[in-house]
N, C-alpha and C. Protein backbone atom coordinates (compact mmCIF):
# COMPACT_ATOMS: atom_id res chain seq x y z
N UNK A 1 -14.35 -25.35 5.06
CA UNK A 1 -12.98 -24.90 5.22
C UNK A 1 -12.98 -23.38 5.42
N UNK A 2 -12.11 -23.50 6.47
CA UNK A 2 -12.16 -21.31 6.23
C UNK A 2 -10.95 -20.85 6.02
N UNK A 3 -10.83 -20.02 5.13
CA UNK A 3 -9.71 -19.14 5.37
C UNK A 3 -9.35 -17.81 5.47
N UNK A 4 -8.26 -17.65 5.67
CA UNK A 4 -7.40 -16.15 6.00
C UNK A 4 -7.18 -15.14 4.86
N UNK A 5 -7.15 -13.65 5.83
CA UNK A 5 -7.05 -12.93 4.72
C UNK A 5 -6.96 -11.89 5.62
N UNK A 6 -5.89 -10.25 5.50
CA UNK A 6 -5.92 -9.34 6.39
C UNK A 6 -6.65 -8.09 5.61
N UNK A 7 -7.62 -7.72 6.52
CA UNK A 7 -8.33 -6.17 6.12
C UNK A 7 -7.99 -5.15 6.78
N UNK A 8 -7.90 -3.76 6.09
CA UNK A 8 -6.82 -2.66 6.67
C UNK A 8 -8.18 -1.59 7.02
N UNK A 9 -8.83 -1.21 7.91
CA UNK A 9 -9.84 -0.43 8.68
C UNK A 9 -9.14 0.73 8.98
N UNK A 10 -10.04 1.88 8.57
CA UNK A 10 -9.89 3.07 9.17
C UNK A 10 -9.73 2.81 10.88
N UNK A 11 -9.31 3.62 11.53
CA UNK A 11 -8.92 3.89 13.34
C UNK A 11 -10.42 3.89 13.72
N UNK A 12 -11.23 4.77 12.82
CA UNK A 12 -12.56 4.96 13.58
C UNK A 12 -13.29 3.70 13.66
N UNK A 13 -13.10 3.08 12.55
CA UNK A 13 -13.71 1.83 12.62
C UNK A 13 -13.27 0.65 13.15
N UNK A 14 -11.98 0.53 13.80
CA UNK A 14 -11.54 -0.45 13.65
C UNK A 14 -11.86 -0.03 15.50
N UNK A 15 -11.75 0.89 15.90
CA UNK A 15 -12.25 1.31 17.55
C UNK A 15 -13.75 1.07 17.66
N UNK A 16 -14.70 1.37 16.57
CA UNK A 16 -16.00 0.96 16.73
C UNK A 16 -16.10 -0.76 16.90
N UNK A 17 -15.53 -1.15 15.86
CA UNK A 17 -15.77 -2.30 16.11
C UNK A 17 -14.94 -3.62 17.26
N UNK A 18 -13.55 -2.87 17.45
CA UNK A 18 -13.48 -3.43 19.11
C UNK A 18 -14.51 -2.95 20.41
N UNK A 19 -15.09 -2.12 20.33
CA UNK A 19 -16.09 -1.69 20.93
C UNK A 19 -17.17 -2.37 21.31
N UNK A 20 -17.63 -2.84 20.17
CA UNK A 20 -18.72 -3.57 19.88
C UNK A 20 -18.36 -5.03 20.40
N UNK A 21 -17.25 -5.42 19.58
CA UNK A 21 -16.56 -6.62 19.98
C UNK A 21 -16.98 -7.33 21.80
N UNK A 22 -16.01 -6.19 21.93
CA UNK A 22 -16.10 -6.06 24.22
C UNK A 22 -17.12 -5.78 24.50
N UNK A 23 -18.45 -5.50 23.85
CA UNK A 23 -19.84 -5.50 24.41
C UNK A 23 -20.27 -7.04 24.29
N UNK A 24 -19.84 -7.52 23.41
CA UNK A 24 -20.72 -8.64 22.98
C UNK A 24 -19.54 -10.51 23.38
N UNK A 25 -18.43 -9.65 24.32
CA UNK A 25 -17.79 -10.93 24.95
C UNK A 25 -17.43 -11.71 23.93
N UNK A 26 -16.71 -10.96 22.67
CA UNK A 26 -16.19 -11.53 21.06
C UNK A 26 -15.09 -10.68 21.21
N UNK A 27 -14.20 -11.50 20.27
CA UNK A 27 -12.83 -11.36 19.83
C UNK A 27 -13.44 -9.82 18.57
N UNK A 28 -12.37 -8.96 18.43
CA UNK A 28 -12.57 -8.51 17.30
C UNK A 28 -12.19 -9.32 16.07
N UNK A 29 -11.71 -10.32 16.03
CA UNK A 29 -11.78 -10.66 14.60
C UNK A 29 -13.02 -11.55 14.44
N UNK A 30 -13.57 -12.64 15.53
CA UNK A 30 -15.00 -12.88 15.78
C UNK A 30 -15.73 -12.39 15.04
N UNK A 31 -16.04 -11.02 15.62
CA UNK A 31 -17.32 -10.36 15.18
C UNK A 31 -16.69 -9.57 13.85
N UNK A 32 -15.58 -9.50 13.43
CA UNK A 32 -15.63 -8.66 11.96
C UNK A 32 -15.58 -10.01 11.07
N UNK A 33 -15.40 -11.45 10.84
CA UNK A 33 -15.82 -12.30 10.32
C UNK A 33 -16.86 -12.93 10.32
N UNK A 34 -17.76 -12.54 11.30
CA UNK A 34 -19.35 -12.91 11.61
C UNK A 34 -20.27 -11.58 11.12
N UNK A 35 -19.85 -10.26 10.67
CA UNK A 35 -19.79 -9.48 10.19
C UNK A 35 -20.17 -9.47 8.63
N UNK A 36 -18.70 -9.91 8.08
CA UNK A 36 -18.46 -10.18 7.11
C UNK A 36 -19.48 -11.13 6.35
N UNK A 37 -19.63 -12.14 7.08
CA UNK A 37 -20.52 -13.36 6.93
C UNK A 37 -21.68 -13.02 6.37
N UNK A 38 -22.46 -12.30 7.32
CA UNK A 38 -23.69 -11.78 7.29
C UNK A 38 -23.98 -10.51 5.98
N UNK A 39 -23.21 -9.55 5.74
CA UNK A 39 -23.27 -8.81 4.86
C UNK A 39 -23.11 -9.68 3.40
N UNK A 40 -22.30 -10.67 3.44
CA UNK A 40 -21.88 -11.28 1.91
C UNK A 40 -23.43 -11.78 1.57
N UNK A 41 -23.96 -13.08 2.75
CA UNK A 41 -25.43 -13.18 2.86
C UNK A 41 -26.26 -12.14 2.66
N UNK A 42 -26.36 -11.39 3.08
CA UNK A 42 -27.39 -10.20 2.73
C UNK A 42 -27.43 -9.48 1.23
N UNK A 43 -26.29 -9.24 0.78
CA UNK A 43 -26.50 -8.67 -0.72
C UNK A 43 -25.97 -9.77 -1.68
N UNK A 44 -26.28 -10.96 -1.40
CA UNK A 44 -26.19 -11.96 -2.05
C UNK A 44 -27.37 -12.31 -3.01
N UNK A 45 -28.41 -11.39 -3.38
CA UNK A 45 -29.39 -11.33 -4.06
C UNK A 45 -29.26 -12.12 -5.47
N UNK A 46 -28.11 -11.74 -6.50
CA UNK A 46 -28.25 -12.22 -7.80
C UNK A 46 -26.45 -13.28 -7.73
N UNK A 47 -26.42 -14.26 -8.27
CA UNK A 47 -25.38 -14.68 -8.20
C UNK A 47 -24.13 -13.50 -8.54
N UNK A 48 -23.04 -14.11 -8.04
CA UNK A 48 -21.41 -13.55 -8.30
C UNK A 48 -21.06 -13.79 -9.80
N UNK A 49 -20.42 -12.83 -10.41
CA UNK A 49 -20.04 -13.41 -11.71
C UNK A 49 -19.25 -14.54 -12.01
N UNK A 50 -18.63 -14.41 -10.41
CA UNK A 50 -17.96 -16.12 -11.01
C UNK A 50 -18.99 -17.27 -10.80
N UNK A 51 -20.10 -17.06 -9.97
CA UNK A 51 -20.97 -18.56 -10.28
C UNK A 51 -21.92 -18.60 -11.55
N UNK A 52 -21.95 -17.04 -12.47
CA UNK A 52 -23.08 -17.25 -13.61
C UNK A 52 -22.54 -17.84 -14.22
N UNK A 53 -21.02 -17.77 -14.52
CA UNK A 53 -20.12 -18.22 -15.11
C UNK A 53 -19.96 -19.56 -15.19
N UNK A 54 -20.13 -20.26 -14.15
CA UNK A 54 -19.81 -22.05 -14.02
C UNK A 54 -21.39 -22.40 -13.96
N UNK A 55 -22.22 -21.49 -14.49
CA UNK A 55 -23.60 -22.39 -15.10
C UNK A 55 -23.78 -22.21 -16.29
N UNK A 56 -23.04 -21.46 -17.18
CA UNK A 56 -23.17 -22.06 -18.40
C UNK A 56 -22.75 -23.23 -19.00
């Protein structure tokens, strides 16, 4: 299931990343939720406190 949610970006960033967007033939919200995706994955190293939480 996915859902919604609005994020408020600095101008500089929010131009970098339509930028990027129109290089890569993606929507900007595309690539800032495929973005998103990837960073949560990446410092996903030790669980969230809410999952240590539902293993005790």
């Amino acid at each position: 299931m996915s859902k919604r949610f609005s994020v408020t970006l600095p101008d500089t960033v929010f131009d970098q990343l339509e930028a990027l967007a129109e290089n890569q033939g993606r929507t900007t919200a595309n690539l800032a939720a495929y973005l998103i995706e990837v960073g949560v994955r990446n410092i996903k190293v030790e669980p969230l406190p809410t999952e240590k939480e539902k293993n005790k």
